[in-house]
N, C-alpha and C. Protein backbone atom coordinates (compact mmCIF):
# COMPACT_ATOMS: atom_id res chain seq x y z
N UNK A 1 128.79 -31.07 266.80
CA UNK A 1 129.08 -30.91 265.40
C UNK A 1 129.40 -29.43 265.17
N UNK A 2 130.52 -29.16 264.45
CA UNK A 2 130.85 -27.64 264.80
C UNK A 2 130.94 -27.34 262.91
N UNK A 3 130.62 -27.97 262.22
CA UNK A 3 130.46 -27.26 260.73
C UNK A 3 128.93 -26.62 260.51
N UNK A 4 128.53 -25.73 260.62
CA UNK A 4 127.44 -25.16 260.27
C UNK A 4 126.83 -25.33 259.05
N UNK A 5 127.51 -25.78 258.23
CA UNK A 5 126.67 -26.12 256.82
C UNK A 5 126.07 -28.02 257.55
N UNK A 6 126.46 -28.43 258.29
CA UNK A 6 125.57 -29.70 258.56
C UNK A 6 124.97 -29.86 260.08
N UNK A 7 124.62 -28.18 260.39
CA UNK A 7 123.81 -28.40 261.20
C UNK A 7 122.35 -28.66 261.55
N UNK A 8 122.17 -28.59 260.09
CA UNK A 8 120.19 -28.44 259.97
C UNK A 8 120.21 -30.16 259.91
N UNK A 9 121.58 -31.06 259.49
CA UNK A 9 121.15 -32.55 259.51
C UNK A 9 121.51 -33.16 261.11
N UNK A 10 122.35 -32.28 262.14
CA UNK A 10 122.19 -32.56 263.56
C UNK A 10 120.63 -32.02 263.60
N UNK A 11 120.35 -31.49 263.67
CA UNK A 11 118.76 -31.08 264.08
C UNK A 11 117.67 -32.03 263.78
N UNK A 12 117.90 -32.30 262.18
CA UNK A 12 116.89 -33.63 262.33
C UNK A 12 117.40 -34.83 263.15
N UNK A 13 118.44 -35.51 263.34
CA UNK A 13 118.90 -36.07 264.03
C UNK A 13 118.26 -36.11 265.55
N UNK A 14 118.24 -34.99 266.03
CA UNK A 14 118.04 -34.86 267.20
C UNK A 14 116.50 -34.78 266.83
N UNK A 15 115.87 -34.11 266.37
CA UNK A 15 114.24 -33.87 266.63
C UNK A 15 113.55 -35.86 266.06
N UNK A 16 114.11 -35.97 265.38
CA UNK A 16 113.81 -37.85 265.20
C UNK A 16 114.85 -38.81 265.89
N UNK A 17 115.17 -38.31 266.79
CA UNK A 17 115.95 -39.50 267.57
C UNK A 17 115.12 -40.94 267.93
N UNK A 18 114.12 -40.85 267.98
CA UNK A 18 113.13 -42.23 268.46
C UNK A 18 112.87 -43.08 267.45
N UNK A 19 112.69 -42.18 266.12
CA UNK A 19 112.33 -42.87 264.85
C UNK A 19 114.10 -43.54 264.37
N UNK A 20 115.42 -42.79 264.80
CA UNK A 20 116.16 -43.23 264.12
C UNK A 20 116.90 -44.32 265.01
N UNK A 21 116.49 -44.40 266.75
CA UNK A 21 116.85 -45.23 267.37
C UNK A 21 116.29 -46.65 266.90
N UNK A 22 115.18 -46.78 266.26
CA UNK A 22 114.58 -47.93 265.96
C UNK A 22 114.54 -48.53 264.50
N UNK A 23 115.33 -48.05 264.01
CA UNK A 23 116.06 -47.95 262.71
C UNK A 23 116.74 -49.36 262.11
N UNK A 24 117.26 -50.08 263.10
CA UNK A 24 118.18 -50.96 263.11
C UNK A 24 119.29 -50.69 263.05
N UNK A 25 120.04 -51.52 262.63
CA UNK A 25 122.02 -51.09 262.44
C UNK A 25 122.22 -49.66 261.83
N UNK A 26 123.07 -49.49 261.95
CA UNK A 26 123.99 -48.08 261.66
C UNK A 26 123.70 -47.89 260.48
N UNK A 27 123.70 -48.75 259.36
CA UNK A 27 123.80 -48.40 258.12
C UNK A 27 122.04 -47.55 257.56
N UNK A 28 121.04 -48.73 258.17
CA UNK A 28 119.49 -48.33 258.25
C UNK A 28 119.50 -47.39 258.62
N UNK A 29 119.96 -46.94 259.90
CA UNK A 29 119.61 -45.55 260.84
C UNK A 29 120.64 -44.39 259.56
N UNK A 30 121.77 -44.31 259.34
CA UNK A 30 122.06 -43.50 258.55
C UNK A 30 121.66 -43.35 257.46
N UNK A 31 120.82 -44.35 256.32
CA UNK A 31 119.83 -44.32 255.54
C UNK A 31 118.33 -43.30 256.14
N UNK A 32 118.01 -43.73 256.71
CA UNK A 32 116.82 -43.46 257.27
C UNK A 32 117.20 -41.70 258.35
N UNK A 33 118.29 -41.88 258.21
CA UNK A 33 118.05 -39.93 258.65
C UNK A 33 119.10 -39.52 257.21
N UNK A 34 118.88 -40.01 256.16
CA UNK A 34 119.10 -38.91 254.77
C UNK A 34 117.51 -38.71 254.68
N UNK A 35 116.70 -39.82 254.66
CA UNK A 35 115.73 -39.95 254.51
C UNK A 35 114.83 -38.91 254.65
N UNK A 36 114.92 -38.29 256.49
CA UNK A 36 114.28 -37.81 256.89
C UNK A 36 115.12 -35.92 256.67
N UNK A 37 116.08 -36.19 256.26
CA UNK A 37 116.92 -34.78 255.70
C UNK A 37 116.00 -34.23 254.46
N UNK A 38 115.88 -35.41 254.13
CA UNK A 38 115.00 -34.61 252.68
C UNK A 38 113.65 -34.41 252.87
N UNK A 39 113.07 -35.00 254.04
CA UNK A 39 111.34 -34.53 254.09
C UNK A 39 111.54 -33.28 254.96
N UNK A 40 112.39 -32.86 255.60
CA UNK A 40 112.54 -32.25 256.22
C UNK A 40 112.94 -30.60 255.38
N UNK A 41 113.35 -30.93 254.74
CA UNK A 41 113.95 -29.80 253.60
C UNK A 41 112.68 -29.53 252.66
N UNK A 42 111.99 -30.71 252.44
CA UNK A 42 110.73 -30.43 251.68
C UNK A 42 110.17 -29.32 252.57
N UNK A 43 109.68 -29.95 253.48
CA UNK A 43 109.03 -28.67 254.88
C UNK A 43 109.61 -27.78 254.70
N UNK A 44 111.04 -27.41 254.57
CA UNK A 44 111.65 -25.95 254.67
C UNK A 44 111.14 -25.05 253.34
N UNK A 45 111.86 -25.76 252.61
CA UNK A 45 111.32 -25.17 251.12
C UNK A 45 109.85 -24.57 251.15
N UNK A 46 109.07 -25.39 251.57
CA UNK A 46 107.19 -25.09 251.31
C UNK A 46 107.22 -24.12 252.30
N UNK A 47 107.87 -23.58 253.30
CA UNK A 47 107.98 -22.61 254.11
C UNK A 47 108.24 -20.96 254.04
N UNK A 48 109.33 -21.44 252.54
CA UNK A 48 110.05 -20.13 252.05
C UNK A 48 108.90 -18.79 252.08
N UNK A 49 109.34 -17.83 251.50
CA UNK A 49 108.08 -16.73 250.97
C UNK A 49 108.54 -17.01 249.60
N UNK A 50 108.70 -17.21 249.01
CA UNK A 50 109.35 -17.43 247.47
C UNK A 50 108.00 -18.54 247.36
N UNK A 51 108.15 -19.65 247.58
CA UNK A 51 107.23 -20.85 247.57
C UNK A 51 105.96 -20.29 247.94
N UNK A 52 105.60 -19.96 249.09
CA UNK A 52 104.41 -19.55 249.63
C UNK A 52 103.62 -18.49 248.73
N UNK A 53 104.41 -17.30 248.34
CA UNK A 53 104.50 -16.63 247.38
C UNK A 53 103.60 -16.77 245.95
N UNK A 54 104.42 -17.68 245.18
CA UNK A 54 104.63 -18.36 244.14
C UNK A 54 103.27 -18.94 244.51
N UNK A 55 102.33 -20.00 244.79
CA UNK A 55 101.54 -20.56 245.61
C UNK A 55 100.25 -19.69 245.59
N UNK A 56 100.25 -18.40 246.21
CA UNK A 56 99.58 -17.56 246.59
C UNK A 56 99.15 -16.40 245.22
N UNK A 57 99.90 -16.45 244.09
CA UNK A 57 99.68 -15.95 242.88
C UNK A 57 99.19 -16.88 242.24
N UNK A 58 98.75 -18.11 242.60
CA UNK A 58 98.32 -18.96 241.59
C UNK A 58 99.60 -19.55 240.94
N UNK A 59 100.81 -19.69 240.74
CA UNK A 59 101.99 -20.23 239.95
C UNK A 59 101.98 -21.50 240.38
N UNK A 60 102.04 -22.29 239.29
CA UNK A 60 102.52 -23.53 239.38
C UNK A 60 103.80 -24.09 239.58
N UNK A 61 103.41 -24.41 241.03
CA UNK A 61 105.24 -24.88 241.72
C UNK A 61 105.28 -26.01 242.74
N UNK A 62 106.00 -27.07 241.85
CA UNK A 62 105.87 -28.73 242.79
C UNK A 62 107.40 -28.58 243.56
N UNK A 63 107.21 -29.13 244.96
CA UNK A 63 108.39 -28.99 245.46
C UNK A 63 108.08 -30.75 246.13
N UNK A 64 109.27 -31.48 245.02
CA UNK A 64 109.40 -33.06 245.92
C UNK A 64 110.58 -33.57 246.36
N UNK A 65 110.97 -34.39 246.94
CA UNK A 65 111.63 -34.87 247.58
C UNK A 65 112.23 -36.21 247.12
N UNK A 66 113.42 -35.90 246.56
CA UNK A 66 113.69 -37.44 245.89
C UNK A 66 115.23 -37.80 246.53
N UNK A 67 115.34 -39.47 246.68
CA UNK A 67 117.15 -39.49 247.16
C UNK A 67 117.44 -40.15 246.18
N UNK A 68 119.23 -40.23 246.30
CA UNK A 68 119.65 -41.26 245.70
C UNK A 68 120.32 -41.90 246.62
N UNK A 69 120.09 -43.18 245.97
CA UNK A 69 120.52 -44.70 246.77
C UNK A 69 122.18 -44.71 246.44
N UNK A 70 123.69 -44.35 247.15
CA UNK A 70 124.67 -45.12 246.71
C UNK A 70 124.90 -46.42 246.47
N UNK A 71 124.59 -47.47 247.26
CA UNK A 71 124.18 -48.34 247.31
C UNK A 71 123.64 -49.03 245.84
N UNK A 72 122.43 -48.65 245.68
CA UNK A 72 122.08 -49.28 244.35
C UNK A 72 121.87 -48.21 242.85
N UNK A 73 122.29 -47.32 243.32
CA UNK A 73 122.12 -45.92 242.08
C UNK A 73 121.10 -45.85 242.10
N UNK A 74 119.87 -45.96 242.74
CA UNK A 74 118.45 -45.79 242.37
C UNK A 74 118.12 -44.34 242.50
N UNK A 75 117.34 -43.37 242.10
CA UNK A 75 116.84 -42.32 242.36
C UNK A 75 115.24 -42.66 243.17
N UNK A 76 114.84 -42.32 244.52
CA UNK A 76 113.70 -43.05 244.96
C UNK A 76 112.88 -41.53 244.94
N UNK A 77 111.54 -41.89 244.97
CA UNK A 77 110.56 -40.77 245.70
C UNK A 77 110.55 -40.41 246.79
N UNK A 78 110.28 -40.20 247.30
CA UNK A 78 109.44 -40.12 248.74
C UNK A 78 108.12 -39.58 249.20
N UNK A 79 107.76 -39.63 248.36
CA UNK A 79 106.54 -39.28 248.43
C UNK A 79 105.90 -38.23 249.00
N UNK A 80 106.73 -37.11 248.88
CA UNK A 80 106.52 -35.49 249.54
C UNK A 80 106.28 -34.60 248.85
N UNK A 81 105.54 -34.44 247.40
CA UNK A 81 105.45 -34.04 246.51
C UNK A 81 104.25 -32.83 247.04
N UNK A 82 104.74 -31.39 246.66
CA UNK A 82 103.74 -30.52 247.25
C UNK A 82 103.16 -29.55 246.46
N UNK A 83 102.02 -28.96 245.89
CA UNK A 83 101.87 -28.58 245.06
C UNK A 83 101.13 -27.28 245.36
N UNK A 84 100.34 -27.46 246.65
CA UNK A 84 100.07 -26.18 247.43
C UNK A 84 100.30 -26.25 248.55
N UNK A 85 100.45 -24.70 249.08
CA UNK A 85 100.61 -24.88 250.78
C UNK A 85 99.89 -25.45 251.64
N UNK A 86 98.64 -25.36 250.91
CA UNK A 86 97.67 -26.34 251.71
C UNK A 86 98.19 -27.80 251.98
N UNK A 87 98.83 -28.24 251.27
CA UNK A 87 98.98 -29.39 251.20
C UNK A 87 100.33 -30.02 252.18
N UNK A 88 101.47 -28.87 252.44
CA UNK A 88 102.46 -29.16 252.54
C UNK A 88 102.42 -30.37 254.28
N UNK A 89 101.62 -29.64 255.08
CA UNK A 89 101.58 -30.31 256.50
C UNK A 89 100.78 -32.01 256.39
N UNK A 90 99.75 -31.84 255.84
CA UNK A 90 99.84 -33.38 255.45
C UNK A 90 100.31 -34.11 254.66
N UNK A 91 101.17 -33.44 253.77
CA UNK A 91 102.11 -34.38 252.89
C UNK A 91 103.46 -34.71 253.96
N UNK A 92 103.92 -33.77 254.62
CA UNK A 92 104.78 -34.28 255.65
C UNK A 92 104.26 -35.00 256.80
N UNK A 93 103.46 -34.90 257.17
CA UNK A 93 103.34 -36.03 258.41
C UNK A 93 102.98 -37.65 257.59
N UNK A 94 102.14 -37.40 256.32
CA UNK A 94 102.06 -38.89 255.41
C UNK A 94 103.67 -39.21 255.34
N UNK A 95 104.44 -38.67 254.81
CA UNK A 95 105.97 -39.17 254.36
C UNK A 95 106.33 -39.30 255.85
N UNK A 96 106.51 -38.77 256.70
CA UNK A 96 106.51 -39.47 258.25
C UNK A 96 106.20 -41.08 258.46
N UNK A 97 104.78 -40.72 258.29
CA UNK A 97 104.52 -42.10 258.92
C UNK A 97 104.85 -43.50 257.50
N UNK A 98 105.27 -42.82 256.49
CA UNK A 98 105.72 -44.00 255.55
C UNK A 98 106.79 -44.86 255.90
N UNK A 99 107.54 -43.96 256.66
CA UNK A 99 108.83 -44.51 257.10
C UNK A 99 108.77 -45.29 258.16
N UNK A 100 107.64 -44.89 259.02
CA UNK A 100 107.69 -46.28 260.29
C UNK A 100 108.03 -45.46 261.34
């Protein structure tokens, strides 16, 4: 993949290859790694110094993770909702294992 603005979604790709091999058809597996684009970005975000930061002064700052469905227009959760840093590593491995 040679566009650099979609290389952080080869990366998840590659670091969940097992989860997206078992995905089912093409359409599931390409569902299911947007999926994992956005828990994955949650993680980045809660990573920032801006966030951590913010966090660390006491500021109130939720960083969640929501898609939209083309498919059915739905806006979904995902249930990665982070509110301190403490929180961020087990809110990502929970949204992990939600997915299967």
């Amino acid at each position: 993949m040679s566009d650099n603005w979609l290389r952080h979604v080869e990366d998840v790709r590659q670091k969940h290859q097992q989860r997206l091999a078992t995905a089912g058809p093409e359409a599931s597996a390409s569902d299911r790694l947007c999926e994992l684009n956005v828990i994955e970005q949650v993680a980045n975000v809660c990573q920032t110094t801006i966030a951590r930061d913010a966090w660390e002064r006491g500021q109130e700052l939720a960083v969640r993770g929501w898609i939209y469905g083309l498919k059915d227009g739905l806006l979904r959760d995902l249930n990665t909702t982070v509110t301190a840093g403490s929180e961020a590593a087990a809110t990502y491995g929970q949204a992990l294992a939600a997915l299967g």
